[in-house]
C-alpha atoms as a PDB file:
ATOM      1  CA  UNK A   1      75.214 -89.077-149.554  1.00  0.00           C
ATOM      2  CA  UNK A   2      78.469 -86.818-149.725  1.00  0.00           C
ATOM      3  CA  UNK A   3      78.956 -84.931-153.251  1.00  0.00           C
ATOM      4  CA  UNK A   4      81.554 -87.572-154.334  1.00  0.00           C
ATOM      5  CA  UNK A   5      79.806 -90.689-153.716  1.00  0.00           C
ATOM      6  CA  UNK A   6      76.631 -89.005-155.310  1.00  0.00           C
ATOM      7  CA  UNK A   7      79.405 -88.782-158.599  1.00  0.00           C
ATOM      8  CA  UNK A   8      81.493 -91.718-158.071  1.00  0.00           C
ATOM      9  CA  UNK A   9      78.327 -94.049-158.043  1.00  0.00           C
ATOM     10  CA  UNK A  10      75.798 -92.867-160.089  1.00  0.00           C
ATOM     11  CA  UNK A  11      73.792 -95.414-162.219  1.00  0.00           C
ATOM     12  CA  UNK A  12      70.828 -95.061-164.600  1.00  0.00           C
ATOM     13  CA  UNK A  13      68.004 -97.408-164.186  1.00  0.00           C
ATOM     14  CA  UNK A  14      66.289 -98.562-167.096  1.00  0.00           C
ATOM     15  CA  UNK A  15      63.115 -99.908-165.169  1.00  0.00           C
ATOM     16  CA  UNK A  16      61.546 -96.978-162.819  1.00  0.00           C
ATOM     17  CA  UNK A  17      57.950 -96.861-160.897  1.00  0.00           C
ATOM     18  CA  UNK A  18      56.407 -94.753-158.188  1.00  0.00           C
ATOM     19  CA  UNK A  19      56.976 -92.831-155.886  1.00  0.00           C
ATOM     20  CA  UNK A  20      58.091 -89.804-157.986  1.00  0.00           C
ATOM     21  CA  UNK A  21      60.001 -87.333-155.921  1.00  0.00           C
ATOM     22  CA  UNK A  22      57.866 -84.582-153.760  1.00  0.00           C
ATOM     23  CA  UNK A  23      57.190 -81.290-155.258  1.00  0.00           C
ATOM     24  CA  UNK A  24      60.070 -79.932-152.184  1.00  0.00           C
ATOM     25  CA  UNK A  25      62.226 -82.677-153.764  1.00  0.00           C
ATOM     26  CA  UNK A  26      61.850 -81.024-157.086  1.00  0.00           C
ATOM     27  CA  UNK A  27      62.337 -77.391-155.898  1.00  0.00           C
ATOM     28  CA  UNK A  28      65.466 -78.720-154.311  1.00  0.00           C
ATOM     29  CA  UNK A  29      66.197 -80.624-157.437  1.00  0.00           C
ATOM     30  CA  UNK A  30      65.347 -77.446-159.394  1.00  0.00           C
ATOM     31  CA  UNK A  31      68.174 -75.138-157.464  1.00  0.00           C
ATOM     32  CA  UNK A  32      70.601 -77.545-157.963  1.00  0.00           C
ATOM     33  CA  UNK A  33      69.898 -77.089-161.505  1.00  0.00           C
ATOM     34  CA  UNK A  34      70.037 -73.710-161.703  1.00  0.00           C
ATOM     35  CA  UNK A  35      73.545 -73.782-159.891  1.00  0.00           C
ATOM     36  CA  UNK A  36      74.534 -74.934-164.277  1.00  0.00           C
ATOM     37  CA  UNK A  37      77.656 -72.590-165.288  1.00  0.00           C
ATOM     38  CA  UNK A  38      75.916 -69.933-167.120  1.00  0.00           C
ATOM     39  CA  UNK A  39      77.568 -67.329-169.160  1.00  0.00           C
ATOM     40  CA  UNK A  40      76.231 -64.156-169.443  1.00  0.00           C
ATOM     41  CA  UNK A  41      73.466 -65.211-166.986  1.00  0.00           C
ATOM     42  CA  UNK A  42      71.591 -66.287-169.787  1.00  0.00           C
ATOM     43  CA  UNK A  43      69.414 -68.343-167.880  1.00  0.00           C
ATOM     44  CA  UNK A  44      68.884 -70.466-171.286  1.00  0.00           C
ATOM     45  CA  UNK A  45      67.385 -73.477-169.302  1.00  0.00           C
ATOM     46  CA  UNK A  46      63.808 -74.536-169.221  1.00  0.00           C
ATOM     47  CA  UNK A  47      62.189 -77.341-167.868  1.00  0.00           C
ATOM     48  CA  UNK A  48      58.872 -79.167-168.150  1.00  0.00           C
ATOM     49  CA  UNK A  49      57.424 -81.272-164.930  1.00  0.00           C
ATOM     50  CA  UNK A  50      55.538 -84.317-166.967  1.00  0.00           C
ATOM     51  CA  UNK A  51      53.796 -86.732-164.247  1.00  0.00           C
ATOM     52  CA  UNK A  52      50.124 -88.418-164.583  1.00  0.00           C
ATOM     53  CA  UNK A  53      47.740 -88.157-167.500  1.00  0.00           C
ATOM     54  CA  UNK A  54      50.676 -85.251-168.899  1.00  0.00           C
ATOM     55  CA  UNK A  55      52.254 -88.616-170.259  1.00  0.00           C
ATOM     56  CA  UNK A  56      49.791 -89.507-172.575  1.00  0.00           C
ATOM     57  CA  UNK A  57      49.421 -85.657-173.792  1.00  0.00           C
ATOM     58  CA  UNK A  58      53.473 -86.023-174.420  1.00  0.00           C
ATOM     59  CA  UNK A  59      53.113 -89.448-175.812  1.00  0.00           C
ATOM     60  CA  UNK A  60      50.763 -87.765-178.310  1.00  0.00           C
ATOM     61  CA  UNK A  61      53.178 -85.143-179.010  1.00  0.00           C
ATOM     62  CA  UNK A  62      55.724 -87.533-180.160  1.00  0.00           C
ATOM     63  CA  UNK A  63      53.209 -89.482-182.509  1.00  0.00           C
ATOM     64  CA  UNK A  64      51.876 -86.148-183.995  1.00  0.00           C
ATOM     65  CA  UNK A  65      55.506 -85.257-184.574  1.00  0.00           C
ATOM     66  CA  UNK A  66      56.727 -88.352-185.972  1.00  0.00           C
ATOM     67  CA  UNK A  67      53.660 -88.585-188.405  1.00  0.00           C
ATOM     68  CA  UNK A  68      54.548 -84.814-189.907  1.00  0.00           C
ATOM     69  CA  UNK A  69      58.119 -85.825-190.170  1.00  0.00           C
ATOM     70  CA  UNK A  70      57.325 -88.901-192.317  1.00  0.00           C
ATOM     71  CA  UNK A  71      56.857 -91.595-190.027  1.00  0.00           C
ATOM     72  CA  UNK A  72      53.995 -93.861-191.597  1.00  0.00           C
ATOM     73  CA  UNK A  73      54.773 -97.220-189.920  1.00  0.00           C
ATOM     74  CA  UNK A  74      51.668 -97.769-187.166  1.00  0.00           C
ATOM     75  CA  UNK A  75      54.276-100.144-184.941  1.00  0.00           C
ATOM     76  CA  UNK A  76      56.754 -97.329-184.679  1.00  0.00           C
ATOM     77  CA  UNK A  77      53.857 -94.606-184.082  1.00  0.00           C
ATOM     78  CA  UNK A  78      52.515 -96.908-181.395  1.00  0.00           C
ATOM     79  CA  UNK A  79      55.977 -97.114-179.837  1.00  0.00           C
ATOM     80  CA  UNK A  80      56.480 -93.354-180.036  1.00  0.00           C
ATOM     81  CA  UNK A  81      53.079 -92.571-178.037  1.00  0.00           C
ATOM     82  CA  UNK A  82      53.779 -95.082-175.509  1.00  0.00           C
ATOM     83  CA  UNK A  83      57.862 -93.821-174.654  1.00  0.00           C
ATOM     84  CA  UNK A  84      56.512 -91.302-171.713  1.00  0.00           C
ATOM     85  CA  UNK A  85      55.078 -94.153-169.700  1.00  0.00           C
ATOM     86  CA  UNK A  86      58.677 -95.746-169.356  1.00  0.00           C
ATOM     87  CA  UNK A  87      58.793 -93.898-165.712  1.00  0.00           C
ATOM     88  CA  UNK A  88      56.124 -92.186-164.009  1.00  0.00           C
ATOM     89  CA  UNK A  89      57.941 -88.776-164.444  1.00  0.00           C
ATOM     90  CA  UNK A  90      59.525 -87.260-167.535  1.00  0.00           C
ATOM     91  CA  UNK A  91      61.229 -84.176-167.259  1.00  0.00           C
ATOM     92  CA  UNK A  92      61.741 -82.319-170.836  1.00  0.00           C
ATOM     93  CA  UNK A  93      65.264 -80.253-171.279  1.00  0.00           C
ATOM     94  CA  UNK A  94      64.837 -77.467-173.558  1.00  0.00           C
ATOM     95  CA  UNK A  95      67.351 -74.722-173.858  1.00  0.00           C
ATOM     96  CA  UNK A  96      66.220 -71.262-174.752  1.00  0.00           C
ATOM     97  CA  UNK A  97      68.693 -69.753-177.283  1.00  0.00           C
ATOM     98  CA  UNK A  98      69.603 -66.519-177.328  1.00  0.00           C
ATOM     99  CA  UNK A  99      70.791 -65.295-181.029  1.00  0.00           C
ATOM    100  CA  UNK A 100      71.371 -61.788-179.688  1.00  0.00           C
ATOM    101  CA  UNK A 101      74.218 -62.294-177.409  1.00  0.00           C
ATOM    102  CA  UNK A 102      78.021 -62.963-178.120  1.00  0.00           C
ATOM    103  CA  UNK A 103      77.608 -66.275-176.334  1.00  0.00           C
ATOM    104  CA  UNK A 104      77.907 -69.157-178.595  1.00  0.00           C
ATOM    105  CA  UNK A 105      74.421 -71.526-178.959  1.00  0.00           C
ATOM    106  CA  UNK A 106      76.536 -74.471-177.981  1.00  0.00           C
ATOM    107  CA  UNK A 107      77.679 -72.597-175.010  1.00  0.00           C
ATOM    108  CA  UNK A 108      74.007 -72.261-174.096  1.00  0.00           C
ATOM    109  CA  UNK A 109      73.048 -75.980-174.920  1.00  0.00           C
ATOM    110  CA  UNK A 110      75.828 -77.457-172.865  1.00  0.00           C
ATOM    111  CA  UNK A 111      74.488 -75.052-169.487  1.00  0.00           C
ATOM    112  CA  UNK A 112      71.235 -76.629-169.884  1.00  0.00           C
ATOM    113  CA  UNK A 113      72.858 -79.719-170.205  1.00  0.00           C
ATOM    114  CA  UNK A 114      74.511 -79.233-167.171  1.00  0.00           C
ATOM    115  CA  UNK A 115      71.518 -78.216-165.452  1.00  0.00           C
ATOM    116  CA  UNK A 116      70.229 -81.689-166.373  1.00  0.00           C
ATOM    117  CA  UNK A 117      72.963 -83.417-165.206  1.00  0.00           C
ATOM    118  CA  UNK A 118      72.575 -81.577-161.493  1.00  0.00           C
ATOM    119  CA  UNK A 119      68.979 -82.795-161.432  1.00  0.00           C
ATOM    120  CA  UNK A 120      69.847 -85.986-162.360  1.00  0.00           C
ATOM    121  CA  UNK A 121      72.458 -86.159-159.234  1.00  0.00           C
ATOM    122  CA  UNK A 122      70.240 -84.564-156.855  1.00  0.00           C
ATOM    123  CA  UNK A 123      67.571 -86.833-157.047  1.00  0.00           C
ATOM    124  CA  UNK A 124      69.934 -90.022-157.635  1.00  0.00           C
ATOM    125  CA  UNK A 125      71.352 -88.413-153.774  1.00  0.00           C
ATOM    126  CA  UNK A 126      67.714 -88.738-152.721  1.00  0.00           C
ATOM    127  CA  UNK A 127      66.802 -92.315-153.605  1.00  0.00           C
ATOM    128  CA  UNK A 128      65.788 -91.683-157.197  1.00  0.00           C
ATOM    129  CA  UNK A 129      66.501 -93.483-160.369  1.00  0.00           C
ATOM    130  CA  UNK A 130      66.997 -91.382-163.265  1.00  0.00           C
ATOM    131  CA  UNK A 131      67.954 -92.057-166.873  1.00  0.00           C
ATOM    132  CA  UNK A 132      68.710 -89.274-169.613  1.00  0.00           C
ATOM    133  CA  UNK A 133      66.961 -89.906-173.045  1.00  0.00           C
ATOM    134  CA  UNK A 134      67.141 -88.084-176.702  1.00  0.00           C
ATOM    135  CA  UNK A 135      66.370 -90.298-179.674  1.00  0.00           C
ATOM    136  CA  UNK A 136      64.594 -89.151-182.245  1.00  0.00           C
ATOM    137  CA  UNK A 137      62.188 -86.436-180.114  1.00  0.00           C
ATOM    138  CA  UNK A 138      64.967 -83.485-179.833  1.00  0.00           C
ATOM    139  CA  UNK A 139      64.517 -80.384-182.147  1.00  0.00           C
ATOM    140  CA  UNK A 140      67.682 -81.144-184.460  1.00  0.00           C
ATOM    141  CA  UNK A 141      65.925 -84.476-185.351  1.00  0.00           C
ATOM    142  CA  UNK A 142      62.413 -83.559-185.688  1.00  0.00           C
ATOM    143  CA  UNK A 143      61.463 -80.130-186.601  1.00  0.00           C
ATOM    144  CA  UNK A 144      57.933 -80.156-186.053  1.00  0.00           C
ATOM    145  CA  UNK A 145      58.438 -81.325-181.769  1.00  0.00           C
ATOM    146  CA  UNK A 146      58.158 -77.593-180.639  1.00  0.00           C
ATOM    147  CA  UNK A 147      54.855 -77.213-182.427  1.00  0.00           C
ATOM    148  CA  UNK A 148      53.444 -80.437-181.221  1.00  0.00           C
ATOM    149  CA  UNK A 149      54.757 -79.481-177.414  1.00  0.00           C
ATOM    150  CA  UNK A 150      53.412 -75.839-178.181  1.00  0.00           C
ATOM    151  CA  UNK A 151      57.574 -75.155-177.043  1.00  0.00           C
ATOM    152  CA  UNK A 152      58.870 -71.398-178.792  1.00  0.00           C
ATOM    153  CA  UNK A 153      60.388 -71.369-181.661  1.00  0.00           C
ATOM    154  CA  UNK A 154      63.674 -70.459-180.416  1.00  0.00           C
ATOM    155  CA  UNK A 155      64.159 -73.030-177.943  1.00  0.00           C
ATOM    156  CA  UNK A 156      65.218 -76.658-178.742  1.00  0.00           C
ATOM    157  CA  UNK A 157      64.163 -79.623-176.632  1.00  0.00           C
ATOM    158  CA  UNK A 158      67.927 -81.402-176.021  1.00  0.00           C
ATOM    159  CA  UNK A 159      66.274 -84.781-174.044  1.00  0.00           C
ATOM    160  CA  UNK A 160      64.317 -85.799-170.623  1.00  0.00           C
ATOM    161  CA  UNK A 161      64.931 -86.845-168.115  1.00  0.00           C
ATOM    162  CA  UNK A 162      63.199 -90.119-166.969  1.00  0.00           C
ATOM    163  CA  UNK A 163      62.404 -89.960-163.133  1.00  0.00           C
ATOM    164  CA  UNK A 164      60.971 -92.331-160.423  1.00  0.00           C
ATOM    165  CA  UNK A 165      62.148 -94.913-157.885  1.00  0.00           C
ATOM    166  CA  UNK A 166      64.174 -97.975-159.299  1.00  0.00           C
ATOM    167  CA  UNK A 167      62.539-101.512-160.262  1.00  0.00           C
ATOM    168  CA  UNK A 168      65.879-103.085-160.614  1.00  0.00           C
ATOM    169  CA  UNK A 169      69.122-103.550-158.464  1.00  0.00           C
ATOM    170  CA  UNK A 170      71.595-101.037-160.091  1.00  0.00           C
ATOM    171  CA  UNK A 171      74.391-102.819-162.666  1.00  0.00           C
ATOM    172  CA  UNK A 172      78.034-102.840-161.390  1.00  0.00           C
ATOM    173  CA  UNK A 173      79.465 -99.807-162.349  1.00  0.00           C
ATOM    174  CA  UNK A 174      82.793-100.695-164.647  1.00  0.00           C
ATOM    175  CA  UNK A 175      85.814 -99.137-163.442  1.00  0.00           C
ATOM    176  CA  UNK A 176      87.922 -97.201-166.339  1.00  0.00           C
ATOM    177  CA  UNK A 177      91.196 -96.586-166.779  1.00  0.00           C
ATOM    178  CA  UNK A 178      91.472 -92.579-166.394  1.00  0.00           C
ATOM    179  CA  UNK A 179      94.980 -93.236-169.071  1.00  0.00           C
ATOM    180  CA  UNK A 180      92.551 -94.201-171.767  1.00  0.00           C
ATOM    181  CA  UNK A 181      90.677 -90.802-171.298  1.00  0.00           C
ATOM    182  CA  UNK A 182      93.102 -88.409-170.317  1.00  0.00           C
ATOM    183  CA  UNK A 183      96.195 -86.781-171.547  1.00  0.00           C
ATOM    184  CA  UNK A 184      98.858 -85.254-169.514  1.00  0.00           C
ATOM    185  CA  UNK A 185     100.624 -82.273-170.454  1.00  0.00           C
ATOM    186  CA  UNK A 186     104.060 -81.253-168.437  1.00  0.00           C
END
């Protein structure tokens, strides 16, 4: 695909199975990520490469976590452990934050962000579906994740990326009016 048909059509699909992408379509997927605008070459992105039996181990993670933070109710605790196997890949965003530098946290956040977002478009330009997920397993929402995912204490998980070949035919992308988004100064 050309750069602008990779943005212009871009879908997330809900329903994903195997095959996963290669381990050259992840370095590839990888560099395109680390291509993120990134002040102060911080470098503030990290990744973590969840496939196989790592699902239930992450799955776990989320239960443990959810069970320190309050959660009591065995349907919900079920749900929580069973979230990884949504997609046979699960790629977890953390951003390393840097407290010593003049660069603002959020600054930091939204490169790793971005890094997400160019893994998410260079794998949908392969054949892949991805979908982007937070809920209640980021670090803002649940304080005890890093522990559970053995993650440092200054980074904070900001979502995953769920990754594997679409199930489903992709929905019809609506068209927006750029007027409702967009303000013109002259």
């Amino acid at each position: 695909m050309e750069t602008l048909d990779t943005l212009l059509n871009k879908v997330s699909y809900p329903k994903l199975s195997d095959p996963i992408p290669s381990k050259t379509q992840m370095e590839t997927a990888y560099k395109a990520a680390f291509r993120s605008p990134d002040h102060g070459r911080l470098r503030p992105w990290r990744f973590i490469e969840i496939k196989g039996n790592g699902r239930e181990k992450l799955g776990l993670a989320f239960k443990n976590a959810a069970k320190r933070n309050g959660e009591q109710d065995e349907d919900k605790l079920t749900r929580f452990e069973n979230l990884p196997m949504r997609s046979p890949m699960v790629i977890v965003l953390i951003t390393k934050i840097n407290e010593k530098t003049s660069i603002p946290v959020t600054e930091q956040i939204q490169s790793t962000a971005v890094a997400a977002q160019n893994i998410s478009l260079a794998l949908f330009d392969m054949g892949f579906g991805v979908y982007w997920r937070t809920g209640s397993f980021v670090t803002n929402k649940n304080k005890y994740l890093n522990e559970e995912m053995n993650i440092d204490a200054d980074s904070e998980v900001i979502g995953y990326l769920y990754v594997g070949s679409p199930d489903i035919k992709a929905k019809e992308i609506p068209i927006l009016n750029q007027d409702d988004f967009v303000q013109y100064w002259d």
